[in-house]
N, C-alpha and C. Protein backbone atom coordinates (compact mmCIF):
# COMPACT_ATOMS: atom_id res chain seq x y z
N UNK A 1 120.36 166.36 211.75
CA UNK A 1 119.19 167.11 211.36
C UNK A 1 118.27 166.29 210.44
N UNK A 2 118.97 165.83 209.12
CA UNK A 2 117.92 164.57 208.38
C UNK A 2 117.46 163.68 209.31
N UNK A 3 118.38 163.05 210.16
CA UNK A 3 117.54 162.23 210.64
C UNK A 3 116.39 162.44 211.68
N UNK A 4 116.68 163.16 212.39
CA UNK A 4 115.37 163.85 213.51
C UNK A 4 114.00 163.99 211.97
N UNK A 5 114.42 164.70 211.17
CA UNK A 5 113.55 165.12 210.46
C UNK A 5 112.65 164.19 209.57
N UNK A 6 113.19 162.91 209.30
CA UNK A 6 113.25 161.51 208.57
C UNK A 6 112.18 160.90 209.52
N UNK A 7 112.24 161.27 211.26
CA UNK A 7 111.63 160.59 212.11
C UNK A 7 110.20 160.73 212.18
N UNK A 8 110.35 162.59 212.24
CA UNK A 8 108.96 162.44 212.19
C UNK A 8 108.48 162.97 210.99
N UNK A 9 108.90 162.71 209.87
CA UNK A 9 107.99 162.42 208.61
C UNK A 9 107.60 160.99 208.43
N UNK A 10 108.58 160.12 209.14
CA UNK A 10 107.72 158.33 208.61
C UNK A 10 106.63 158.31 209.97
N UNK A 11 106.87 159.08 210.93
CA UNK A 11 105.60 159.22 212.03
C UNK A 11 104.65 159.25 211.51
N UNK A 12 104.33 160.27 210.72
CA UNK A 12 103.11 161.41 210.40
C UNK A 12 102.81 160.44 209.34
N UNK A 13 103.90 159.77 208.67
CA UNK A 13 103.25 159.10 207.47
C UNK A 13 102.58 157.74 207.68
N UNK A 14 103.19 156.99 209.03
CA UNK A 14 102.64 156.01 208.98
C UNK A 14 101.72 155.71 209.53
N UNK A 15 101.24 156.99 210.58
CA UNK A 15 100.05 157.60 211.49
C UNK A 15 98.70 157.74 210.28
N UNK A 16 98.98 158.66 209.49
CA UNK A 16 97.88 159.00 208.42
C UNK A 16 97.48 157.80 207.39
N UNK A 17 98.67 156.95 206.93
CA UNK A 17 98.23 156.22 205.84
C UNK A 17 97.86 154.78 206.46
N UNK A 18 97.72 154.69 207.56
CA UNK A 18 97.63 153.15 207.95
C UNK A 18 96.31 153.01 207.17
N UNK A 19 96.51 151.40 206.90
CA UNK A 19 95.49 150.58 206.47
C UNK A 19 95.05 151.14 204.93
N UNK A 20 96.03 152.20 204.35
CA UNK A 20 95.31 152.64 203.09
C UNK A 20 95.98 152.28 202.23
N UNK A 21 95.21 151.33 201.15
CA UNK A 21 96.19 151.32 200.06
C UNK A 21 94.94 151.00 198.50
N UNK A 22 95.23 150.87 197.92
CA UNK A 22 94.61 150.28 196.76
C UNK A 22 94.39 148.54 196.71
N UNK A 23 93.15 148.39 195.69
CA UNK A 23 92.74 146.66 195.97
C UNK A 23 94.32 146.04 195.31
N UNK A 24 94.37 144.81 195.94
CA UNK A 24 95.68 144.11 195.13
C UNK A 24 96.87 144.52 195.14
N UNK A 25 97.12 145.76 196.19
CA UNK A 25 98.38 146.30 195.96
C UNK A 25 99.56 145.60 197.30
N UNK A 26 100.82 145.88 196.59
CA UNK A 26 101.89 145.05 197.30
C UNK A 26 102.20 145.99 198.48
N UNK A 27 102.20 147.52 198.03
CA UNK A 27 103.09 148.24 198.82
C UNK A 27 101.44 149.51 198.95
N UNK A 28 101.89 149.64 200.45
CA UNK A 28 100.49 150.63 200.87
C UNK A 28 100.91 152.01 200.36
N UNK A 29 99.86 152.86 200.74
CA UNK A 29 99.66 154.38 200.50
C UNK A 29 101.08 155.07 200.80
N UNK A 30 101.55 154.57 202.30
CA UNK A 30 102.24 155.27 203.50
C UNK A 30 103.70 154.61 202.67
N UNK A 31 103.97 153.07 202.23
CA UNK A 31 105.30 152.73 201.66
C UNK A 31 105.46 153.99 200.57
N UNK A 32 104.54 153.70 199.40
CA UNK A 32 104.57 154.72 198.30
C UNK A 32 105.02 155.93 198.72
N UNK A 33 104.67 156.78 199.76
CA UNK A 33 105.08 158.34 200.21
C UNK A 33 106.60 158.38 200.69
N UNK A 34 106.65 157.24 201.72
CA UNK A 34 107.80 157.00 202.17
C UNK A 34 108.77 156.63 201.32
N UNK A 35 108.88 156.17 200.37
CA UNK A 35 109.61 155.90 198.89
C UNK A 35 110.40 156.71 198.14
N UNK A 36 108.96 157.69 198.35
CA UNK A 36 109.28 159.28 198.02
C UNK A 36 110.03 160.32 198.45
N UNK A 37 109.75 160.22 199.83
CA UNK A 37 110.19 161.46 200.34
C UNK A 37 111.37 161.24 200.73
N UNK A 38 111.81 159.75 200.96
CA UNK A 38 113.31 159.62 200.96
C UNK A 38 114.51 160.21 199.81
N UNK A 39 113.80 160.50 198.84
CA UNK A 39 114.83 160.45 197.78
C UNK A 39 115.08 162.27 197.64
N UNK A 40 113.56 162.70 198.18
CA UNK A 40 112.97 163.63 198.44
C UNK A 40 113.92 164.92 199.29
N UNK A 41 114.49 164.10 200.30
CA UNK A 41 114.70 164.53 201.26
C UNK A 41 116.82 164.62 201.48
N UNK A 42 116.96 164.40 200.60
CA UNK A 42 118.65 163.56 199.83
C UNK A 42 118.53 164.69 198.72
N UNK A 43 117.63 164.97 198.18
CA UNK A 43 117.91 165.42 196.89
C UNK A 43 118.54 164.82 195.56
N UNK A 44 117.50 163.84 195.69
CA UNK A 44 117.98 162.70 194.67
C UNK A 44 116.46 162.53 193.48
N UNK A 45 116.67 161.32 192.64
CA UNK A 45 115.80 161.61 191.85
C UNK A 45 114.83 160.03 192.52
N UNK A 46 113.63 159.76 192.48
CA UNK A 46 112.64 158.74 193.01
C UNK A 46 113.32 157.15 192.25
N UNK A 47 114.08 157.06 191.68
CA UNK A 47 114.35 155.68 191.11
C UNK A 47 115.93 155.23 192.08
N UNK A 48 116.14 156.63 192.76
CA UNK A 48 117.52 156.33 193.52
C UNK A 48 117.13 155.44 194.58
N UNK A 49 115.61 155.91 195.27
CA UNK A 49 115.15 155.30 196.56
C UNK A 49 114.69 154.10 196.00
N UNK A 50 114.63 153.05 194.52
CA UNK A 50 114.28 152.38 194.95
C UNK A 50 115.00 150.97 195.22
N UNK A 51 115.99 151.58 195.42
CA UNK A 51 117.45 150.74 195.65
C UNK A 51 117.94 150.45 197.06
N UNK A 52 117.83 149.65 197.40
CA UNK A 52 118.26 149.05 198.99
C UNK A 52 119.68 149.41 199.39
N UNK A 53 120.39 150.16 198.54
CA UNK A 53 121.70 150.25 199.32
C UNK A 53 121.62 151.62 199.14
N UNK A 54 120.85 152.76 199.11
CA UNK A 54 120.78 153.97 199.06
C UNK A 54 119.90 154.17 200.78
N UNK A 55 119.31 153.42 201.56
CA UNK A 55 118.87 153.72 202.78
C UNK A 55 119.63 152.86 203.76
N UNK A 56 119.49 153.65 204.93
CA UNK A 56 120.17 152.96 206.17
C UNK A 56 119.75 151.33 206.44
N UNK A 57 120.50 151.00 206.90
CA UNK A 57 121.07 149.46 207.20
C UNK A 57 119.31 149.23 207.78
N UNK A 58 118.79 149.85 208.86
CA UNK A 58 117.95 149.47 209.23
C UNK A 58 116.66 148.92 208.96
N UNK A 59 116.38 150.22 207.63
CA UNK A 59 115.20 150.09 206.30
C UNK A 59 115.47 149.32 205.20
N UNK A 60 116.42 148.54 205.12
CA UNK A 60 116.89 147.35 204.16
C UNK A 60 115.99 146.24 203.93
N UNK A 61 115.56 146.13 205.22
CA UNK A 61 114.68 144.59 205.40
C UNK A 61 113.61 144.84 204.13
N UNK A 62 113.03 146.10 204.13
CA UNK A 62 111.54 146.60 203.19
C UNK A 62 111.67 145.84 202.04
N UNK A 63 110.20 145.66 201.68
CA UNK A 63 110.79 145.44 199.96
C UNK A 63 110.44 147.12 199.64
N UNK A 64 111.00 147.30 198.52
CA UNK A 64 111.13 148.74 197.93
C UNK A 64 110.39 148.69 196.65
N UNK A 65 109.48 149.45 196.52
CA UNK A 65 108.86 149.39 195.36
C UNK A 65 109.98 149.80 193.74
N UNK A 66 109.57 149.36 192.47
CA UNK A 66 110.10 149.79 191.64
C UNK A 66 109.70 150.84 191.14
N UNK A 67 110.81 151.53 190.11
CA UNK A 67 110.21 153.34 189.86
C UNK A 67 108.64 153.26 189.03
N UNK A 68 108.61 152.04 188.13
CA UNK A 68 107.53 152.50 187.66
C UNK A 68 106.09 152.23 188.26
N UNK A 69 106.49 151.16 189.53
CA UNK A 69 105.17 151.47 190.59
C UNK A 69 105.32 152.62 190.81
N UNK A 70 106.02 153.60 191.22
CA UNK A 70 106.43 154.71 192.04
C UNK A 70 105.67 155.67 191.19
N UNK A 71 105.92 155.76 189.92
CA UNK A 71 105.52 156.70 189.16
C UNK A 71 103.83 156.46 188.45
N UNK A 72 103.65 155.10 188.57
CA UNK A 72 101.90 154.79 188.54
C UNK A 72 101.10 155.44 190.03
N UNK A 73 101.75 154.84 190.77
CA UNK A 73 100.86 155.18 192.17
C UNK A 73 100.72 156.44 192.57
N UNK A 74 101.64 157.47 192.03
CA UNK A 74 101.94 158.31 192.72
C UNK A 74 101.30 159.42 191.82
N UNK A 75 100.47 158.91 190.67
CA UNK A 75 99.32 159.97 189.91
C UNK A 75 97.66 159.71 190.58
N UNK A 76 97.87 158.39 191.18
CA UNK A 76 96.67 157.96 191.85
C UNK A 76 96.10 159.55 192.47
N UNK A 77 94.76 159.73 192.91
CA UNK A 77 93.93 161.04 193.82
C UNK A 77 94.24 160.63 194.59
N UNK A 78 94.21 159.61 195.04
CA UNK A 78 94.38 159.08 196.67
C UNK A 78 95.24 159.14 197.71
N UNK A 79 96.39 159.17 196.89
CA UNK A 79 97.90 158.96 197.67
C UNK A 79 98.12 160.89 197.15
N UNK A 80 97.90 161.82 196.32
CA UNK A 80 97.72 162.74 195.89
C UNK A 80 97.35 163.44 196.90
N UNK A 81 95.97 163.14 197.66
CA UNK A 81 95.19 163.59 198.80
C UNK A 81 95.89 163.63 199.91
N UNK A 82 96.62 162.46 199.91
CA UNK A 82 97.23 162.14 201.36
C UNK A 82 98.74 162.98 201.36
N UNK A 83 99.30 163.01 200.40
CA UNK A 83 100.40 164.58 200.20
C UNK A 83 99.99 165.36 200.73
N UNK A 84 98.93 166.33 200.57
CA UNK A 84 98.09 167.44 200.57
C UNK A 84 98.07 167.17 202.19
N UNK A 85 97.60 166.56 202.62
CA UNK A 85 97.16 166.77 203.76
C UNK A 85 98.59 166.74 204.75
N UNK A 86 99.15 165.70 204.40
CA UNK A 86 100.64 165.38 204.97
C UNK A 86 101.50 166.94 204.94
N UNK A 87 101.39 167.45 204.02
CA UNK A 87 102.21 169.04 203.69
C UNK A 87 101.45 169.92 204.61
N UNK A 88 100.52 169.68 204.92
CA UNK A 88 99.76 170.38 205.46
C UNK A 88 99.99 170.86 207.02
N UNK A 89 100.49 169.46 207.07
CA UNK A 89 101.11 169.25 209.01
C UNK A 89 102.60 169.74 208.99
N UNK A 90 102.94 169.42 208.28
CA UNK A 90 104.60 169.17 208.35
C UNK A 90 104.61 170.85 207.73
């Protein structure tokens, strides 16, 4: 069931956020959400996801942002907006 559900939330996420991110930034709009909703979605707290041995073998390769990118980016309007709309579908 997580995983069907895992599928099409990185769909929707990586459908909506392409190409969006902030000037200079390492990790886009769509990484930042996806960061999130993993830990999100576990019922864990956002500094769990940003650990490479807390996701499947497959999503390892990523780099993973650190919590306190996680927790800067994620007051941004922008990525804020793109929640909103993302909740919206799902």
């Amino acid at each position: 069931m997580e995983a069907e559900l895992w599928k099409q939330v990185y769909k929707l996420v990586t459908k909506m956020a392409k190409g969006k991110t902030i000037k200079r930034a390492i990790y886009t709009d769509g990484d930042i959400i996806l960061t999130y909703k993993w830990p999100v979605l576990h019922d864990r707290p956002v500094y769990w996801a940003c650990k490479k041995t807390n996701w499947p073998i497959y999503y390892r390769r990523r780099l993973l942002p650190n919590p306190s990118t996680m927790t800067r980016r994620l007051r941004i309007p922008q990525i804020q907006k793109l929640f909103e709309e993302i909740e919206g579908i799902l």
